[in-house]
N, C-alpha and C. Protein backbone atom coordinates (compact mmCIF):
# COMPACT_ATOMS: atom_id res chain seq x y z
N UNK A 1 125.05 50.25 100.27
CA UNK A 1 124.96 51.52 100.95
C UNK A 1 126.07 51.57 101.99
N UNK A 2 126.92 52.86 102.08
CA UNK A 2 127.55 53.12 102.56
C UNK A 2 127.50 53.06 104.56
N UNK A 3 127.96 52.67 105.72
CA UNK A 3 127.60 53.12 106.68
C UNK A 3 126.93 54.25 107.25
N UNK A 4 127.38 55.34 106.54
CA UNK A 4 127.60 57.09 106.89
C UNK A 4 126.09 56.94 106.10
N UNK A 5 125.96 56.84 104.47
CA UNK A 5 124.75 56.38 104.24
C UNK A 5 123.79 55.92 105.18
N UNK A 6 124.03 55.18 105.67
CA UNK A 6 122.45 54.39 106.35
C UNK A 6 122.34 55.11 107.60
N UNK A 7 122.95 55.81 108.51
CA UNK A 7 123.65 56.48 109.29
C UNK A 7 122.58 57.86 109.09
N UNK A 8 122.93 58.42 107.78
CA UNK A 8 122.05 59.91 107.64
C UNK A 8 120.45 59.22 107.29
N UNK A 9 120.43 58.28 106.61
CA UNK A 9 119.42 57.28 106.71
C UNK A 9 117.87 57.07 107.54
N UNK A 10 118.86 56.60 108.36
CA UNK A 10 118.39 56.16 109.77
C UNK A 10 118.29 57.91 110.44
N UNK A 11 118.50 59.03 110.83
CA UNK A 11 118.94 59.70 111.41
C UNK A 11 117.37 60.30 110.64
N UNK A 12 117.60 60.88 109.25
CA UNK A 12 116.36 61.24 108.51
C UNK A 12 115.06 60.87 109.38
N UNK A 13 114.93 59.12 109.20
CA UNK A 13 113.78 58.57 109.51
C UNK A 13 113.38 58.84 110.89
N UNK A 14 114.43 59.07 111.79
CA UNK A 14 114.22 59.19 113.47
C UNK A 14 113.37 60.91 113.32
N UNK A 15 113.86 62.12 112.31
CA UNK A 15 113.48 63.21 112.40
C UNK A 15 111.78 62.93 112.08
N UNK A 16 111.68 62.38 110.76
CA UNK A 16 110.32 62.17 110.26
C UNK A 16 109.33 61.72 111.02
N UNK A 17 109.72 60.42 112.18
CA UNK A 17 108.84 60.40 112.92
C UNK A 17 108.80 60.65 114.14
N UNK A 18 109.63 61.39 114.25
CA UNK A 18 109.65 62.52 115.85
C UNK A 18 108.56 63.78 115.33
N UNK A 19 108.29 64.25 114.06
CA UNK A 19 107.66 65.13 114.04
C UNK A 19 106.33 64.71 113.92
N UNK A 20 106.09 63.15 113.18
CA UNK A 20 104.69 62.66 113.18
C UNK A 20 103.96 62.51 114.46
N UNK A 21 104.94 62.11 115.46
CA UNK A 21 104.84 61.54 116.74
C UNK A 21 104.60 62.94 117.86
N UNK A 22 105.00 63.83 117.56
CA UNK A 22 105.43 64.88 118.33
C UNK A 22 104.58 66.34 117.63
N UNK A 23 104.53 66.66 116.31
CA UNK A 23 104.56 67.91 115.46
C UNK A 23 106.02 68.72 115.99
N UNK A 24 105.23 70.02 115.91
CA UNK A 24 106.62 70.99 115.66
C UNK A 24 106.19 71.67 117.40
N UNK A 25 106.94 70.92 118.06
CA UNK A 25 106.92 71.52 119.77
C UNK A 25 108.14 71.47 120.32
N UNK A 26 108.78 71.39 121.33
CA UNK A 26 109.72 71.69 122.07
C UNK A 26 110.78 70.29 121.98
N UNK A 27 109.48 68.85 122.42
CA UNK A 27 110.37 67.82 122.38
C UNK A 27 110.56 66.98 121.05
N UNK A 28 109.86 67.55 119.82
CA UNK A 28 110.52 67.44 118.77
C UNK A 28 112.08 68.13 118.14
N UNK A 29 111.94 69.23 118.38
CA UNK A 29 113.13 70.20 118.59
C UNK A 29 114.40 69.68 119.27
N UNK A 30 114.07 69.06 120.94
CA UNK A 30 115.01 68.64 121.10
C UNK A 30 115.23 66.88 120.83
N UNK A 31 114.73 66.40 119.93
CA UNK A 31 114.91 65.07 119.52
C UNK A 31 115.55 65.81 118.08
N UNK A 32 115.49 66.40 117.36
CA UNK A 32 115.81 66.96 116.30
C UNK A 32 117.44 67.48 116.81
N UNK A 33 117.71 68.64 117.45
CA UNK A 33 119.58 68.72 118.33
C UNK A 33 119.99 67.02 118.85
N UNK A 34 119.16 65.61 119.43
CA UNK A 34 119.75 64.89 119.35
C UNK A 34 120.18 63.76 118.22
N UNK A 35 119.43 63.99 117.42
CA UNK A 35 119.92 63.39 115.94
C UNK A 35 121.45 64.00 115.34
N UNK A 36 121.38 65.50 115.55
CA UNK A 36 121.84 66.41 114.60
C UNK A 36 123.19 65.87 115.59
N UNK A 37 122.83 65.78 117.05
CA UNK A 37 124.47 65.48 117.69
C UNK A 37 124.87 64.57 117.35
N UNK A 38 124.22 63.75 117.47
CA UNK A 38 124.64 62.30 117.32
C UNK A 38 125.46 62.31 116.25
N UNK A 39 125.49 63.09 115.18
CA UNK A 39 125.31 63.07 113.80
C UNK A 39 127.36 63.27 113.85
N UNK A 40 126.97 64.23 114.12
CA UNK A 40 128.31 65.20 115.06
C UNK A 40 129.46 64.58 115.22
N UNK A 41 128.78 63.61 116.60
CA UNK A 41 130.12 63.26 117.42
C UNK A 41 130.24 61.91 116.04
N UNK A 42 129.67 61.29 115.47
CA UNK A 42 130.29 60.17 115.01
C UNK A 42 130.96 60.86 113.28
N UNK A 43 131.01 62.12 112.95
CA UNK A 43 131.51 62.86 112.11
C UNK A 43 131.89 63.87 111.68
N UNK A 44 132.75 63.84 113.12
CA UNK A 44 133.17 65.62 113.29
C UNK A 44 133.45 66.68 112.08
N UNK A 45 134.22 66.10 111.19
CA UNK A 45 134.87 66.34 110.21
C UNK A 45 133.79 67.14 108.92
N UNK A 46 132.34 66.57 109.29
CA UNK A 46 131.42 66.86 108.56
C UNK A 46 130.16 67.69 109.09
N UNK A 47 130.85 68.39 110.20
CA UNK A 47 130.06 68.91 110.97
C UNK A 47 129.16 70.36 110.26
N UNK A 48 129.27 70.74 109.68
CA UNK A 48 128.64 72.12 109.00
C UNK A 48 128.36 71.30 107.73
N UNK A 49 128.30 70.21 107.31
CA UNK A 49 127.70 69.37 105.93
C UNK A 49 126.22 68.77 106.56
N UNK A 50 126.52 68.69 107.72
CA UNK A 50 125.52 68.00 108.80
C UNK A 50 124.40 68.90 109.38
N UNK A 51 124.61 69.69 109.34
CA UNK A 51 123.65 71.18 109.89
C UNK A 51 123.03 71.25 108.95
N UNK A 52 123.94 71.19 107.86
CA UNK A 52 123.37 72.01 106.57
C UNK A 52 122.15 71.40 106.12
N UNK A 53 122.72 69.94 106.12
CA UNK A 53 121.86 68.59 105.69
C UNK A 53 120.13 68.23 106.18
N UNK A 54 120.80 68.72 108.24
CA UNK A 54 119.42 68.90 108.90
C UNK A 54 119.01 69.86 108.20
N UNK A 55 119.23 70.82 108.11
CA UNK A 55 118.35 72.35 107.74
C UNK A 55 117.58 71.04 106.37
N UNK A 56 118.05 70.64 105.78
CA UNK A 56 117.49 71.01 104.48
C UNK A 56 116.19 69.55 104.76
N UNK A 57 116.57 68.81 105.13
CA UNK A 57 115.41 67.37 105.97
C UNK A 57 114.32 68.38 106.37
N UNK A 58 114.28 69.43 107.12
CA UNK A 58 113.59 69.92 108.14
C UNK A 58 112.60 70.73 106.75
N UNK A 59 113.44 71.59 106.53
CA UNK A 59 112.31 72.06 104.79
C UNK A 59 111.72 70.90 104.37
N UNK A 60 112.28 69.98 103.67
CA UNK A 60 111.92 69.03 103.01
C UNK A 60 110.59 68.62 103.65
N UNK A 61 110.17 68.20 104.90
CA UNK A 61 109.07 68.08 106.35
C UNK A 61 108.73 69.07 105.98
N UNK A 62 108.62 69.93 105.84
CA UNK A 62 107.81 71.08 106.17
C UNK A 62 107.07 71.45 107.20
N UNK A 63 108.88 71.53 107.76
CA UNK A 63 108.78 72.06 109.14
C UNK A 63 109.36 73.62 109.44
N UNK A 64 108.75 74.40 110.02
CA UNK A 64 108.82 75.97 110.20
C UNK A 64 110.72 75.84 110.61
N UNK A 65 110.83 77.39 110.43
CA UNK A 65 112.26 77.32 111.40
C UNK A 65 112.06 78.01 112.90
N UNK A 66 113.13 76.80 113.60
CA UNK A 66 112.58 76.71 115.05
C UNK A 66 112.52 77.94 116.02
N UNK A 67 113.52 79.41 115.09
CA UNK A 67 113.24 80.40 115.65
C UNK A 67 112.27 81.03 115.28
N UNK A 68 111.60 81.05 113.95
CA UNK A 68 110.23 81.08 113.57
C UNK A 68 109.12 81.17 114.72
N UNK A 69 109.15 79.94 115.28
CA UNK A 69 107.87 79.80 115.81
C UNK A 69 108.22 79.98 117.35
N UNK A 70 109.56 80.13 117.68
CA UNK A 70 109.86 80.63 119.06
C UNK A 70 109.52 82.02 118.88
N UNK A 71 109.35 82.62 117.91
CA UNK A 71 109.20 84.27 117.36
C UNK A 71 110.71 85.24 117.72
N UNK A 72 111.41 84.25 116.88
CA UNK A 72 112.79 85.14 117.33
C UNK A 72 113.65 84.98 115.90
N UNK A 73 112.78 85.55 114.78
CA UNK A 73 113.36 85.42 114.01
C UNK A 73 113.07 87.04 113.43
């Protein structure tokens, strides 16, 4: 497995159990923007592959979208 591999990996698993640990509230949300940064600064280059990627983890959870349930969607 690739670094960047274990990297989105690891990053996945931190989302999965921030939401077990947390559900779908504020400081899941923002543990969720610090994955997604993290994600970021160590792959700038892949930065909108990386959004995209969260978005699709976050479905996958079946987790609402976060303006959803702020009601600003």
């Amino acid at each position: 497995m690739t670094t960047r591999a274990a990297d989105y990996e690891l990053a996945f698993n931190e989302i999965r159990h921030a939401l077990t640990e947390m559900g779908e509230s504020e400081a899941f949300w923002s543990a969720c923007d610090e994955v997604e940064e993290r994600l970021i600064d160590q792959y700038p280059e892949d930065e909108v592959s990386i959004i995209e990627m969260v978005a699709a983890w976050l479905v996958r959870l079946g987790v609402h979208p976060e303006g959803e349930l702020q009601g600003n969607f």
